[in-house]
N, C-alpha and C. Protein backbone atom coordinates (compact mmCIF):
# COMPACT_ATOMS: atom_id res chain seq x y z
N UNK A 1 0.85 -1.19 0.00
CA UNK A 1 0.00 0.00 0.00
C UNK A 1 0.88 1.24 0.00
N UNK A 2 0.80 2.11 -0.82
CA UNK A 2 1.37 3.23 -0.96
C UNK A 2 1.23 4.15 0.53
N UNK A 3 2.21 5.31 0.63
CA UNK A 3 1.80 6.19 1.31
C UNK A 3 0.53 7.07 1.55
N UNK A 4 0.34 7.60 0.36
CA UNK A 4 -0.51 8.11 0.42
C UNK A 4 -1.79 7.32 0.49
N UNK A 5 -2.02 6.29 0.44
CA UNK A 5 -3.40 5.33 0.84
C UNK A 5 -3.06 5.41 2.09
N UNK A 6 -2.44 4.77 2.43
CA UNK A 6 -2.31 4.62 4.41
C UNK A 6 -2.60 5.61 5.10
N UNK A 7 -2.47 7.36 4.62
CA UNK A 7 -2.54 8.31 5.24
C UNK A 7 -4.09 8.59 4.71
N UNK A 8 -4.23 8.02 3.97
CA UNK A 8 -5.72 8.26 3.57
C UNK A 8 -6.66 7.34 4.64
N UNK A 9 -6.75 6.08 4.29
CA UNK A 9 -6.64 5.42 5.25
C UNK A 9 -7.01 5.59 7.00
N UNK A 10 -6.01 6.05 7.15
CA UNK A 10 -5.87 6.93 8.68
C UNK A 10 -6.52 7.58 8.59
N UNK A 11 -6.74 8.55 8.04
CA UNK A 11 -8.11 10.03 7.85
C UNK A 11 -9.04 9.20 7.93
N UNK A 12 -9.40 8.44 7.33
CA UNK A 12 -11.06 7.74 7.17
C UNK A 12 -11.14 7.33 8.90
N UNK A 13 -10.07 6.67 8.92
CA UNK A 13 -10.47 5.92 10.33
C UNK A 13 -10.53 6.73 11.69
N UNK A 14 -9.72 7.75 11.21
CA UNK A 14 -9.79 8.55 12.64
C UNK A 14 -10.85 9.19 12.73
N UNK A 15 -11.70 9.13 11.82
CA UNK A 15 -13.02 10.21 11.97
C UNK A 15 -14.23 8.97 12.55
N UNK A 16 -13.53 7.83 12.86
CA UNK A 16 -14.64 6.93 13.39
C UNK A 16 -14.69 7.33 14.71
N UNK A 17 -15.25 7.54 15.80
CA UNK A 17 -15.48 7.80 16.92
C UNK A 17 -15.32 6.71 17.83
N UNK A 18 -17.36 5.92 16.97
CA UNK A 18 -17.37 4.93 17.52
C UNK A 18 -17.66 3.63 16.62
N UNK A 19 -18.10 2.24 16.68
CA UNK A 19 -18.42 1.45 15.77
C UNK A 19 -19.75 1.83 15.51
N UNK A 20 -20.38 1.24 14.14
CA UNK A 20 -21.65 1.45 13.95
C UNK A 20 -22.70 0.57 14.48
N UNK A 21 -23.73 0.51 14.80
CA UNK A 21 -24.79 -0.54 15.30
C UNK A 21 -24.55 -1.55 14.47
N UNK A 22 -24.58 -2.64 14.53
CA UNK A 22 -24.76 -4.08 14.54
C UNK A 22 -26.17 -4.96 14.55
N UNK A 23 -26.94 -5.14 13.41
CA UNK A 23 -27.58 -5.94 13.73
C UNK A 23 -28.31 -6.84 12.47
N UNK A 24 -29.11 -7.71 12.56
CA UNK A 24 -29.27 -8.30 11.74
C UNK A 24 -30.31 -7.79 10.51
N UNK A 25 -30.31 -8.18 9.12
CA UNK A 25 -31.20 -7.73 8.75
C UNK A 25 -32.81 -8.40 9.11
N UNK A 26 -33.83 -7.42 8.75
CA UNK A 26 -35.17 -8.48 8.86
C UNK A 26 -35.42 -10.02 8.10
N UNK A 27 -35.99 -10.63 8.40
CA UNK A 27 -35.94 -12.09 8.42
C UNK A 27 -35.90 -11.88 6.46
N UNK A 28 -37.18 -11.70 6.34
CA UNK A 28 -37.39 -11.67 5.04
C UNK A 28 -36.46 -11.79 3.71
N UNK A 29 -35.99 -10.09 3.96
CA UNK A 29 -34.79 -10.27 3.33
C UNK A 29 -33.55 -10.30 3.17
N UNK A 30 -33.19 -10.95 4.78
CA UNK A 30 -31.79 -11.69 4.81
C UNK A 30 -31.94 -13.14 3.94
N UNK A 31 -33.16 -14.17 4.20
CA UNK A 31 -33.42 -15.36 3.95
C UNK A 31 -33.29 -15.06 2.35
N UNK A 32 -34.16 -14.26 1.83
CA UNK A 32 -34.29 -14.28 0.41
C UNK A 32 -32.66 -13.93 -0.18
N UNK A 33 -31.90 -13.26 0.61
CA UNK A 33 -30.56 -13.00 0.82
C UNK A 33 -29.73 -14.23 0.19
N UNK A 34 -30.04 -15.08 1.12
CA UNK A 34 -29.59 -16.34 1.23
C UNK A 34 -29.61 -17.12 0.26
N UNK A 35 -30.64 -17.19 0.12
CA UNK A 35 -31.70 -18.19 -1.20
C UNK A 35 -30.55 -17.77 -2.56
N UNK A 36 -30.81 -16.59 -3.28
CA UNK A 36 -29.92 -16.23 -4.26
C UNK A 36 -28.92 -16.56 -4.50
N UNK A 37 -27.85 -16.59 -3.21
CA UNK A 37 -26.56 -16.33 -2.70
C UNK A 37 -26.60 -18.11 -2.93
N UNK A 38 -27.01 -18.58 -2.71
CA UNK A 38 -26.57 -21.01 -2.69
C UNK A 38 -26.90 -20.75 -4.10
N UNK A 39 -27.84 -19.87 -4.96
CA UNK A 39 -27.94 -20.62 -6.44
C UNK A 39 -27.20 -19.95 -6.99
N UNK A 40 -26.81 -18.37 -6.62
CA UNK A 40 -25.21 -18.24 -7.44
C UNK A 40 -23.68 -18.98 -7.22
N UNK A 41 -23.71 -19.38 -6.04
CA UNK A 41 -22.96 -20.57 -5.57
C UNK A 41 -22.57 -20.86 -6.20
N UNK A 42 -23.43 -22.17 -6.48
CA UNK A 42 -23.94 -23.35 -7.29
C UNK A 42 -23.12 -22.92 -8.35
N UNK A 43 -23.48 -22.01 -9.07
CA UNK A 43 -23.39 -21.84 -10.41
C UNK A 43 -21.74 -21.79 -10.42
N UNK A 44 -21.20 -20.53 -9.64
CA UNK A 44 -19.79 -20.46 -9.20
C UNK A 44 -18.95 -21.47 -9.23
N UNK A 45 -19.39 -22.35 -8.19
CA UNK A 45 -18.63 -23.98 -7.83
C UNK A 45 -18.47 -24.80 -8.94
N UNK A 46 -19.86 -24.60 -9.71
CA UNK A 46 -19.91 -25.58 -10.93
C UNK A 46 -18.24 -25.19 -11.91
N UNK A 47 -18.39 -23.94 -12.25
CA UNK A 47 -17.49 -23.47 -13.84
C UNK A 47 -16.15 -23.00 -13.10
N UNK A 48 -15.81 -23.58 -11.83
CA UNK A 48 -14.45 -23.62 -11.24
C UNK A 48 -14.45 -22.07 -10.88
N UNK A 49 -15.28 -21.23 -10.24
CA UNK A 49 -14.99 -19.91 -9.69
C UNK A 49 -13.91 -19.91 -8.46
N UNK A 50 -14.62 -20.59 -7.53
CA UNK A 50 -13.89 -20.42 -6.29
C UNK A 50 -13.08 -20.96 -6.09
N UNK A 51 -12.24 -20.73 -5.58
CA UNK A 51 -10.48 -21.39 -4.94
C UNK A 51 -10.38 -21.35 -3.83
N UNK A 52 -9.32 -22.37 -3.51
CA UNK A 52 -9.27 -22.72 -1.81
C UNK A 52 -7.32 -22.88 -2.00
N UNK A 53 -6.41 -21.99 -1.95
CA UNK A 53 -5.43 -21.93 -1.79
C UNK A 53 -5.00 -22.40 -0.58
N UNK A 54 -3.93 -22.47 -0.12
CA UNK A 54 -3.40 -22.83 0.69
C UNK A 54 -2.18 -22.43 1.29
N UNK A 55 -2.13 -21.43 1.20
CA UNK A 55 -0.47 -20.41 1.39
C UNK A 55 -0.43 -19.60 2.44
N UNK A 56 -2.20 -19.79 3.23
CA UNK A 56 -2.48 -18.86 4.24
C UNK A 56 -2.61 -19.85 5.69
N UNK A 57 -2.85 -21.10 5.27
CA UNK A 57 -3.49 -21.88 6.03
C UNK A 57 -2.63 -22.55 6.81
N UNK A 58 -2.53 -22.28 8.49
CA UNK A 58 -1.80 -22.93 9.10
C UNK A 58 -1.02 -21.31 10.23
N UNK A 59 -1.37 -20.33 9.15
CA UNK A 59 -0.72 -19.22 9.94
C UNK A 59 -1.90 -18.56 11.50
N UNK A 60 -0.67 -18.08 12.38
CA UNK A 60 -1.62 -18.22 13.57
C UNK A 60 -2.22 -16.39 13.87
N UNK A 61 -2.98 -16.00 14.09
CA UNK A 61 -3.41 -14.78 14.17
C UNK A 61 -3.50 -14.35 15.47
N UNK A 62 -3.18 -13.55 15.98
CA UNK A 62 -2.95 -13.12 17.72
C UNK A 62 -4.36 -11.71 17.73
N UNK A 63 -5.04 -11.64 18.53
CA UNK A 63 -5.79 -10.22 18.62
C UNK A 63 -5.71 -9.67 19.72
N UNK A 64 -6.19 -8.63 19.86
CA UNK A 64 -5.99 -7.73 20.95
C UNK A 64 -6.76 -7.88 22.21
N UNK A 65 -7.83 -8.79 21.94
CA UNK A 65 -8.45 -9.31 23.49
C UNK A 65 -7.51 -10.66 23.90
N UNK A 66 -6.52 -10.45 23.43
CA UNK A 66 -5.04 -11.58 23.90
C UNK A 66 -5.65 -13.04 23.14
N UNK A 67 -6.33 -12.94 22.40
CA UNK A 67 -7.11 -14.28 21.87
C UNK A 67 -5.90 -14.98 20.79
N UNK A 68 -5.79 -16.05 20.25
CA UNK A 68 -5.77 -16.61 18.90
C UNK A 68 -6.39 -17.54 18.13
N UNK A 69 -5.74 -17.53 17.33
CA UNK A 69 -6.83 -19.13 16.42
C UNK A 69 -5.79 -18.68 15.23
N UNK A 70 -5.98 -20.08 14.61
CA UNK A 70 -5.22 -20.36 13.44
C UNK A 70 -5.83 -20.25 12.25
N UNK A 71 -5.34 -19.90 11.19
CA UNK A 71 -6.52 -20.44 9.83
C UNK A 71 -6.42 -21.73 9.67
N UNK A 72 -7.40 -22.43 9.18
CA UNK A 72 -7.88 -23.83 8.96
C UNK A 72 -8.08 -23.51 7.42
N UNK A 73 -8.81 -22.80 6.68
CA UNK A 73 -9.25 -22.95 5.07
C UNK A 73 -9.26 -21.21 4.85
N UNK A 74 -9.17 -21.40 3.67
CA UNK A 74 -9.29 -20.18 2.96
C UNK A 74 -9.57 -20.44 1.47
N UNK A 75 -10.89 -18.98 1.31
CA UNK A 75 -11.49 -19.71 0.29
C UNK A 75 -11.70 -17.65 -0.63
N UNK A 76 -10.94 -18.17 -2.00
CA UNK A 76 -11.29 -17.14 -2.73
C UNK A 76 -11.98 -17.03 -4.04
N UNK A 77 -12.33 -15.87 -4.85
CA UNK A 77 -12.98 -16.12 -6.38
C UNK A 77 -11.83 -15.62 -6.94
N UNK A 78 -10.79 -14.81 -6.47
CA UNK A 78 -10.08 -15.02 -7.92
C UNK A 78 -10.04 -13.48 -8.79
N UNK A 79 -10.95 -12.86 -8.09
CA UNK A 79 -11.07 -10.88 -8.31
C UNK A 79 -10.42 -10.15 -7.47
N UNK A 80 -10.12 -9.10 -8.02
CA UNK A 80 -10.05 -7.80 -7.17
C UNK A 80 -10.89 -7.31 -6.66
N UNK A 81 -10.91 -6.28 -5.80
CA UNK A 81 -12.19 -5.60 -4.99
C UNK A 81 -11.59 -3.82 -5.63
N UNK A 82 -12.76 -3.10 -6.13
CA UNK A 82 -12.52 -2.03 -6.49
C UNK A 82 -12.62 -1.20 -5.41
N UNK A 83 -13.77 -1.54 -4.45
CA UNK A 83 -14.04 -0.58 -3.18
C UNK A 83 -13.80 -1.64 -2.23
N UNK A 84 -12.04 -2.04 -1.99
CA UNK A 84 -12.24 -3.48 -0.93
C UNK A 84 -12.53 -2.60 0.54
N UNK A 85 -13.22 -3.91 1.09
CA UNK A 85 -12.96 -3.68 3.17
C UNK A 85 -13.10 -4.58 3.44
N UNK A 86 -12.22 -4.52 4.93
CA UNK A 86 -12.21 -5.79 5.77
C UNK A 86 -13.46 -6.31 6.64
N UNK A 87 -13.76 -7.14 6.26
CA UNK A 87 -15.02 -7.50 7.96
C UNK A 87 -14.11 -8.87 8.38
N UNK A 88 -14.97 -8.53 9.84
CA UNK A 88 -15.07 -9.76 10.52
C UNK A 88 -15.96 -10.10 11.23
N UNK A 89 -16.13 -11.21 11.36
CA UNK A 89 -17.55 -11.52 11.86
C UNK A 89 -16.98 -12.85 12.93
N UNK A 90 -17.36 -12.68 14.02
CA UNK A 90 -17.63 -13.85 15.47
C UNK A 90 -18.63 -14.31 15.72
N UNK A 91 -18.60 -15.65 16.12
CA UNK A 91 -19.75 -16.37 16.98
C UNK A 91 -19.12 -17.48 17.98
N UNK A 92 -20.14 -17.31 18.76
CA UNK A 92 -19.57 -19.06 19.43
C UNK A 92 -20.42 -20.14 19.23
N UNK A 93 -20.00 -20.92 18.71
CA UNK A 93 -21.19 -22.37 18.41
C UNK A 93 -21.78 -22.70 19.57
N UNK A 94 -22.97 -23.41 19.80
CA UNK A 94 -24.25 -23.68 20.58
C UNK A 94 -23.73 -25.23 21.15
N UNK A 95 -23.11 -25.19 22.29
CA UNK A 95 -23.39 -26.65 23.03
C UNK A 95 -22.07 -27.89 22.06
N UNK A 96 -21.11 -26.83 21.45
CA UNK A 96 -20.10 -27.84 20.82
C UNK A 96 -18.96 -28.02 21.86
N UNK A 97 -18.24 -29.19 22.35
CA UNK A 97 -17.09 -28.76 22.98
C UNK A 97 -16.59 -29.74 22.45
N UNK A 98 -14.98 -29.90 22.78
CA UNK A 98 -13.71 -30.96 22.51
C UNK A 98 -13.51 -31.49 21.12
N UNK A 99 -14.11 -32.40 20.91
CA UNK A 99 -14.30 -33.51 19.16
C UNK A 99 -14.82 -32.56 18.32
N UNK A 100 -16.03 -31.95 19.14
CA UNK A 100 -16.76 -31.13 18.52
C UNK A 100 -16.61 -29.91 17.30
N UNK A 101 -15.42 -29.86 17.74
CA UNK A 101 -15.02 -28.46 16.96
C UNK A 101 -14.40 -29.03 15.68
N UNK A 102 -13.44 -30.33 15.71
CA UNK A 102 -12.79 -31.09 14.87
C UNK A 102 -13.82 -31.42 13.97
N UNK A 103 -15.16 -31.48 14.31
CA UNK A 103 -16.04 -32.24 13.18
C UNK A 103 -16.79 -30.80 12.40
N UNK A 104 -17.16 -29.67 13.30
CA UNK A 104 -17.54 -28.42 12.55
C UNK A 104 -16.51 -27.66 11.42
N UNK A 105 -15.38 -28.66 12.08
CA UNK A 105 -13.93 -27.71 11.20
C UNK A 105 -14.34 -28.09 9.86
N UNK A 106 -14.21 -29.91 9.78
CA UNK A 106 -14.82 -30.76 8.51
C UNK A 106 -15.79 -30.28 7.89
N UNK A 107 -16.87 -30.31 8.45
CA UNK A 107 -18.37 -30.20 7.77
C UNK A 107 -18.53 -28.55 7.12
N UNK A 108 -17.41 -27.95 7.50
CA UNK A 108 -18.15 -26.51 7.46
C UNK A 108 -17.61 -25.96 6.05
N UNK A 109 -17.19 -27.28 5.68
CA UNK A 109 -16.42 -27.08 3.67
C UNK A 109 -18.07 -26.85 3.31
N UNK A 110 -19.28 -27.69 3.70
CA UNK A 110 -20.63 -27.62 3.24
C UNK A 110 -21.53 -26.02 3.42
N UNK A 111 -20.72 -25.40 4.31
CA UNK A 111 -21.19 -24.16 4.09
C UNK A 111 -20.80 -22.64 3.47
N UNK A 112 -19.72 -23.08 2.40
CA UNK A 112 -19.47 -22.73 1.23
C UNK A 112 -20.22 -22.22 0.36
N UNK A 113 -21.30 -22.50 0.02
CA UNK A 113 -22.66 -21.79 -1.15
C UNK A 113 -23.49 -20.62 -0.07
N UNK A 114 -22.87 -20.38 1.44
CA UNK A 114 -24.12 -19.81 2.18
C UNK A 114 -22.98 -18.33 1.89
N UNK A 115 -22.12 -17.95 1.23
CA UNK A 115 -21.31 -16.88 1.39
C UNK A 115 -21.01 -16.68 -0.08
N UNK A 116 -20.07 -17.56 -0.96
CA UNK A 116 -19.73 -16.81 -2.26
C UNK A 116 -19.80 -16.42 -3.20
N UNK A 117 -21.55 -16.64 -3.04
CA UNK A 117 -22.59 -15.86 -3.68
C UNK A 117 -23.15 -14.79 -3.84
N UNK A 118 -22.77 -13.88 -2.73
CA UNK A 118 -22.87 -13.33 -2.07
C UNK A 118 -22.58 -12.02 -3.05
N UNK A 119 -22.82 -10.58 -3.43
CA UNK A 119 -22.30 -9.56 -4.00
C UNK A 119 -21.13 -9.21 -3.39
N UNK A 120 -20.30 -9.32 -4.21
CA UNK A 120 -18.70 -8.37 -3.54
C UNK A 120 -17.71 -8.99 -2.84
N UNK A 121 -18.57 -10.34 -2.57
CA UNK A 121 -17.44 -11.18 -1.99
C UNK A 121 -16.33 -11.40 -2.63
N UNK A 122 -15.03 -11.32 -1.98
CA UNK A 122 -13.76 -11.85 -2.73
C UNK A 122 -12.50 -12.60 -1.54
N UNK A 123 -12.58 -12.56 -0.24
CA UNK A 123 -12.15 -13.59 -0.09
C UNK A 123 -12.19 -14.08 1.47
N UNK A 124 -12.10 -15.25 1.96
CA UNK A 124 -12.71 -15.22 3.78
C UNK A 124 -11.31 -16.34 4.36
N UNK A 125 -11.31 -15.95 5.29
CA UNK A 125 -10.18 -17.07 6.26
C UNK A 125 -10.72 -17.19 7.01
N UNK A 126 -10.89 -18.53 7.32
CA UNK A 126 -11.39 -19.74 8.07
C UNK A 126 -10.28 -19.93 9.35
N UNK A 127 -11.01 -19.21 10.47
CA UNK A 127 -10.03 -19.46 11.59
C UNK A 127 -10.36 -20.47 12.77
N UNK A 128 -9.97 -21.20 13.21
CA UNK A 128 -10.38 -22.09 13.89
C UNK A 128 -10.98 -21.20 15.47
N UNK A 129 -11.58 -21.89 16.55
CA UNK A 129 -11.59 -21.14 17.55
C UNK A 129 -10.75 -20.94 18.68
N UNK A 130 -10.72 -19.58 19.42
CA UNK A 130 -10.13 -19.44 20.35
C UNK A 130 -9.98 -20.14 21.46
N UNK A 131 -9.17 -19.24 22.66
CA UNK A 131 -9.42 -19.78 23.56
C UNK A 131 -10.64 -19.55 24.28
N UNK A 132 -11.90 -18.77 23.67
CA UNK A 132 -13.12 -18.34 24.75
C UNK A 132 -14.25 -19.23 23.50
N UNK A 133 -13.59 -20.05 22.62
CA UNK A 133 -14.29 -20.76 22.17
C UNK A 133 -15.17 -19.73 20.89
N UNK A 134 -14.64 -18.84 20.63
CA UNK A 134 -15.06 -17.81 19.27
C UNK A 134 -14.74 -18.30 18.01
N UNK A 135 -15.10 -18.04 17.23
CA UNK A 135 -14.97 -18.52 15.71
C UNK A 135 -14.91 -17.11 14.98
N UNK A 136 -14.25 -17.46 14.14
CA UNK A 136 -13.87 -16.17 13.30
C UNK A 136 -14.31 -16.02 11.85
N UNK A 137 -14.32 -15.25 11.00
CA UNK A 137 -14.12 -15.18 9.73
C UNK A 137 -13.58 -14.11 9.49
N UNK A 138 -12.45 -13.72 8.53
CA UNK A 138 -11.82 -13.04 8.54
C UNK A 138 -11.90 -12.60 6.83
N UNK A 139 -12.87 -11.67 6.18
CA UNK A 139 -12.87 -11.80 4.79
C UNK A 139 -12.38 -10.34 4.68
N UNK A 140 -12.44 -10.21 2.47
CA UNK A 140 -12.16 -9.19 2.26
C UNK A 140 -13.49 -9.17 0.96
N UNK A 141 -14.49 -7.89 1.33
CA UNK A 141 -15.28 -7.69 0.40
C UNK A 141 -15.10 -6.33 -0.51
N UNK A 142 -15.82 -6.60 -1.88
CA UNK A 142 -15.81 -5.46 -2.76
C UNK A 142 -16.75 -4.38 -2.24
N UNK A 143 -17.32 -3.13 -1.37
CA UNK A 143 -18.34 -2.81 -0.83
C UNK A 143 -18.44 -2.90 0.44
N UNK A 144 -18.48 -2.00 1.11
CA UNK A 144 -18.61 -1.98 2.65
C UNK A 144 -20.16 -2.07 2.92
N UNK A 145 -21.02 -1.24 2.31
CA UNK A 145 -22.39 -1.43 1.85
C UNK A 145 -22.43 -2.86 1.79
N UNK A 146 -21.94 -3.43 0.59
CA UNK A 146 -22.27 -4.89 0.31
C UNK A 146 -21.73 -5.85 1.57
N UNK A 147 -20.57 -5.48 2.56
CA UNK A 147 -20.28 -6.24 3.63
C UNK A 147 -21.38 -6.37 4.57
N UNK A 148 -21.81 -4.98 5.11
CA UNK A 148 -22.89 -5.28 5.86
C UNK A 148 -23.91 -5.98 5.62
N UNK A 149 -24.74 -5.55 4.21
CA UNK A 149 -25.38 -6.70 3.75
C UNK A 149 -25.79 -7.77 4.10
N UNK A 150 -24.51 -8.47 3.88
CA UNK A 150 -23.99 -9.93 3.97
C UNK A 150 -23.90 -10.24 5.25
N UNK A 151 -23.58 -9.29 6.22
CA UNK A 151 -23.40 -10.03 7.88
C UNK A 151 -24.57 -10.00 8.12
N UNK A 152 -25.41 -8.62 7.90
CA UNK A 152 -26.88 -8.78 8.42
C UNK A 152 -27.68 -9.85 8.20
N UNK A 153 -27.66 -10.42 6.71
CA UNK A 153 -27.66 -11.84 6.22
C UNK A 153 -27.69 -13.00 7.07
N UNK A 154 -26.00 -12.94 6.98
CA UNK A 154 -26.02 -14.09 7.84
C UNK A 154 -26.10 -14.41 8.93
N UNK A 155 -26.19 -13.31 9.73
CA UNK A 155 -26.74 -13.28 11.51
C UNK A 155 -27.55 -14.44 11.64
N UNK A 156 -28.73 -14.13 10.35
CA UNK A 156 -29.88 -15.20 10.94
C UNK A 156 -29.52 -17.16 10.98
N UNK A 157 -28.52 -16.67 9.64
CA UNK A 157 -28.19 -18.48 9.56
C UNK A 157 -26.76 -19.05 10.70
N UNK A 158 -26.09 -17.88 11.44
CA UNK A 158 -25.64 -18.23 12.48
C UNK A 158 -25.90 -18.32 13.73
N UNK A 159 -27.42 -17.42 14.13
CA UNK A 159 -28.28 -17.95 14.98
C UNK A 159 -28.97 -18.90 15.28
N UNK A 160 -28.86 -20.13 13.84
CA UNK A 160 -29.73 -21.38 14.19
C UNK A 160 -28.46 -22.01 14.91
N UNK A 161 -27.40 -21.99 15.05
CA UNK A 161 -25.98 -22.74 15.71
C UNK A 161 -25.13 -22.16 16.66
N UNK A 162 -25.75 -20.62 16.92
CA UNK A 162 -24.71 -19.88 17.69
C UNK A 162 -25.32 -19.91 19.30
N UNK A 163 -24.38 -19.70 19.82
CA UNK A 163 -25.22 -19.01 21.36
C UNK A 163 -25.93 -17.71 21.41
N UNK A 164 -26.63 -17.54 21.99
CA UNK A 164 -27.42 -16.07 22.16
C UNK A 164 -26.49 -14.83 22.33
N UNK A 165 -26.45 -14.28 22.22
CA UNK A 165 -25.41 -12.90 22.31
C UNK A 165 -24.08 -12.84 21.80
N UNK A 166 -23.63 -13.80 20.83
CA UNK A 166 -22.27 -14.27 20.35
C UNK A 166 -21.96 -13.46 19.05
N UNK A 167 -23.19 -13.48 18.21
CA UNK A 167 -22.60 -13.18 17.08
C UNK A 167 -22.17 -11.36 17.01
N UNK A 168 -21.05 -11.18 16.54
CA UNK A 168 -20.50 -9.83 16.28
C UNK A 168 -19.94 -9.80 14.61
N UNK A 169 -19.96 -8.38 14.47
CA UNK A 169 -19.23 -8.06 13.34
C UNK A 169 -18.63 -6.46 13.20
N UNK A 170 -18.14 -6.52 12.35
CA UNK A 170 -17.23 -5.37 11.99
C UNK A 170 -16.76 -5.20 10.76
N UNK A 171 -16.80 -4.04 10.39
CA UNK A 171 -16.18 -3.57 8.60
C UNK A 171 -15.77 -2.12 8.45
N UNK A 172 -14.23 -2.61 8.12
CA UNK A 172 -13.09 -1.04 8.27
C UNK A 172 -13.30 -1.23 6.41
N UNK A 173 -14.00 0.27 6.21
CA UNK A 173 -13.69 0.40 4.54
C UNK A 173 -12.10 0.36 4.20
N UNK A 174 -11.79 0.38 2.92
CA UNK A 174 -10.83 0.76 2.53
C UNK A 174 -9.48 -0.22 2.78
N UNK A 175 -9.90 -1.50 3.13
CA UNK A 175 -8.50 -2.15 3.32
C UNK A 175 -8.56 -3.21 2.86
N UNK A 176 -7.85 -3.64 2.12
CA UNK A 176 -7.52 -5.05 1.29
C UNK A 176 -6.64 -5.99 2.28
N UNK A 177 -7.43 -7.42 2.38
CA UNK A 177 -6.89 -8.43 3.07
C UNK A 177 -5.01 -8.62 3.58
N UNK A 178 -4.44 -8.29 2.15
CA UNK A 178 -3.12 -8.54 1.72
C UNK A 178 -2.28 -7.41 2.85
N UNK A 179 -2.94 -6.32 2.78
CA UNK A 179 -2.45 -5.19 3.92
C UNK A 179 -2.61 -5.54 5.00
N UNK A 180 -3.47 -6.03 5.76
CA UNK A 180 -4.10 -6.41 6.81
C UNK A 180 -2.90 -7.44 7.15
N UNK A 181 -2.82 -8.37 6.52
CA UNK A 181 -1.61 -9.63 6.55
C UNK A 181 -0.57 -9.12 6.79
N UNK A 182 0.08 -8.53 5.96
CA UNK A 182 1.04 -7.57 5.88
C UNK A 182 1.91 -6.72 6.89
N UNK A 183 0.79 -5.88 7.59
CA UNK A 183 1.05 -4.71 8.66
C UNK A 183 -0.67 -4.86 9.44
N UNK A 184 -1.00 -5.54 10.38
CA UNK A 184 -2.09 -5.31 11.23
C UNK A 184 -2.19 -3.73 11.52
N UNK A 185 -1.18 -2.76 11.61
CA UNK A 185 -1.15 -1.72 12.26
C UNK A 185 -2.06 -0.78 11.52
N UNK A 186 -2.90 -1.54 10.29
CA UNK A 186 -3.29 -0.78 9.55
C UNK A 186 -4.87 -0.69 10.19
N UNK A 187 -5.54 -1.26 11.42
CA UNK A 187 -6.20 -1.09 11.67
C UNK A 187 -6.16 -0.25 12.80
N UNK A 188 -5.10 0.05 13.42
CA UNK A 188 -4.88 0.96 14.57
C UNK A 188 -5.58 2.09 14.70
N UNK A 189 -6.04 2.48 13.80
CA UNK A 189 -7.09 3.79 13.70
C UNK A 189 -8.79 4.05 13.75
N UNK A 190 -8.85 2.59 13.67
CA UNK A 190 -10.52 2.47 13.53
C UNK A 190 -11.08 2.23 15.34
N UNK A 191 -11.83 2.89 15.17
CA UNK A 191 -12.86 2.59 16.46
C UNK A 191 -12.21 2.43 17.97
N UNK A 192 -11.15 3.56 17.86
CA UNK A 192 -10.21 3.78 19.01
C UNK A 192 -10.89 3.33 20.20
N UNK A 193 -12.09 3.30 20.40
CA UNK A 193 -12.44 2.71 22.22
C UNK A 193 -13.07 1.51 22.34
N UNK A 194 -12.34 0.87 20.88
CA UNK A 194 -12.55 -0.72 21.16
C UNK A 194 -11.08 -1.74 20.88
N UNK A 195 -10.24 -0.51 21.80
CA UNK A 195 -9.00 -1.08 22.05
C UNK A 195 -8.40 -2.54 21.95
N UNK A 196 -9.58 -3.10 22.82
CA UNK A 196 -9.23 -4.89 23.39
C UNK A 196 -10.13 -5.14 22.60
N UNK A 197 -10.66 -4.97 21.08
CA UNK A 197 -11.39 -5.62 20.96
C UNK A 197 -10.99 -6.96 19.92
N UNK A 198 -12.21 -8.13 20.50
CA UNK A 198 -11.57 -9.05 19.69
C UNK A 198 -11.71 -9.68 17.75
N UNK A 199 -11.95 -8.48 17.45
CA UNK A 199 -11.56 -8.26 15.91
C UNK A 199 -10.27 -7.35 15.72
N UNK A 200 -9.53 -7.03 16.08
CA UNK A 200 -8.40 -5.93 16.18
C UNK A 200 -7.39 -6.67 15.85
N UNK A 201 -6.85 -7.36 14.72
CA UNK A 201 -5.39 -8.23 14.65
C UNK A 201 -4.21 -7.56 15.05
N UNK A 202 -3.89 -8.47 16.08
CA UNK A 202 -2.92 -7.91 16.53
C UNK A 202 -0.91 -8.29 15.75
N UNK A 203 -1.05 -9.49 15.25
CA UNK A 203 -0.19 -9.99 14.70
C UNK A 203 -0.17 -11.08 14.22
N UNK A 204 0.38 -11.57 12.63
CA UNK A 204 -0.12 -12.20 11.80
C UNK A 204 1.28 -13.05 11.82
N UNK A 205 1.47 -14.33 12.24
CA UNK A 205 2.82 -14.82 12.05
C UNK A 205 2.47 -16.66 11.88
């Protein structure tokens, strides 16, 4: 990232105060959300869109509520993002412990069509969970508009598996995954009084 992006960058973020509300969209049309999003999938998966590299997977991510987790999968289409930003999105799974997590790690290749269908999507890391038992996703979308979207979306299909009050999210415009990897410090500017919070990468090694 050039200088002058980073200082740009910084301007955007320092004018954040605080984070924005959080919440899901209405049932209706998150679901219908959804619906679209598995038959563009589909279509995706079919003519070889999506990729699942492997150059990321295995690296461990540290955050600022002292948390980690590793990536397990990473899954991309293969575009650029013209208006990229980062989200992230947390939950804690419902009543999983020990084996448990080993078999959601597996199965959760099947929930692949519920995301890269999605408008603007371009790419997500699959982090295993912490130590408070959080789950991560760590993507990079075309659209900050279109990020929210998509979390509001999927709130509802991570509420049939999550615990009650678990799911969170977050989306810093303006930053491409590769930066983020790169220099975490590039989030140092967003949403200054959520210091400890546990979307904040603290170090990528």
């Amino acid at each position: 990232m050039s200088e002058a992006a980073v200082s740009t960058q910084r301007s955007r973020g320092s004018e954040q105060a605080t984070a924005p509300a959080r919440a899901p969209l209405p049932p209706r049309a998150a679901w219908a959300g959804v619906g679209r999003c598995v038959g563009t999938s589909a279509r995706m998966l079919v003519r070889g869109q999506v990729r699942f590299p492997r150059s990321q997977v295995g690296r461990r991510i540290s955050f600022a509520d002292h948390s980690t987790s590793r990536v397990y999968r990473d899954t991309t289409v293969g575009r650029p993002a013209l208006d990229p930003c980062f989200l992230a999105v947390s939950f804690r799974l419902r009543a999983v412990r020990g084996r448990g997590h080993a078999w959601f790690r597996a199965e959760s290749w099947l929930n692949t069509p519920l995301f890269v269908g999605f408008p603007g999507f371009v790419s997500k890391l699959w982090l295993t969970h912490d130590e408070h038992g959080r789950y991560r996703g760590l993507y990079e979308w075309d659209g900050a508009d279109l990020a929210e979207r998509y979390a509001g979306s999927l709130w509802h299909v991570l509420a049939l598996v999550s615990e009650p009050g678990s799911i969170d999210y977050r989306v810093v415009p303006g930053l491409r995954r590769a930066d983020l990897l790169a220099d975490p410090g590039v989030l140092a500017p967003w949403f200054p009084d959520e210091e400890g919070a546990w979307w904040r990468v603290l170090a990528v090694t």
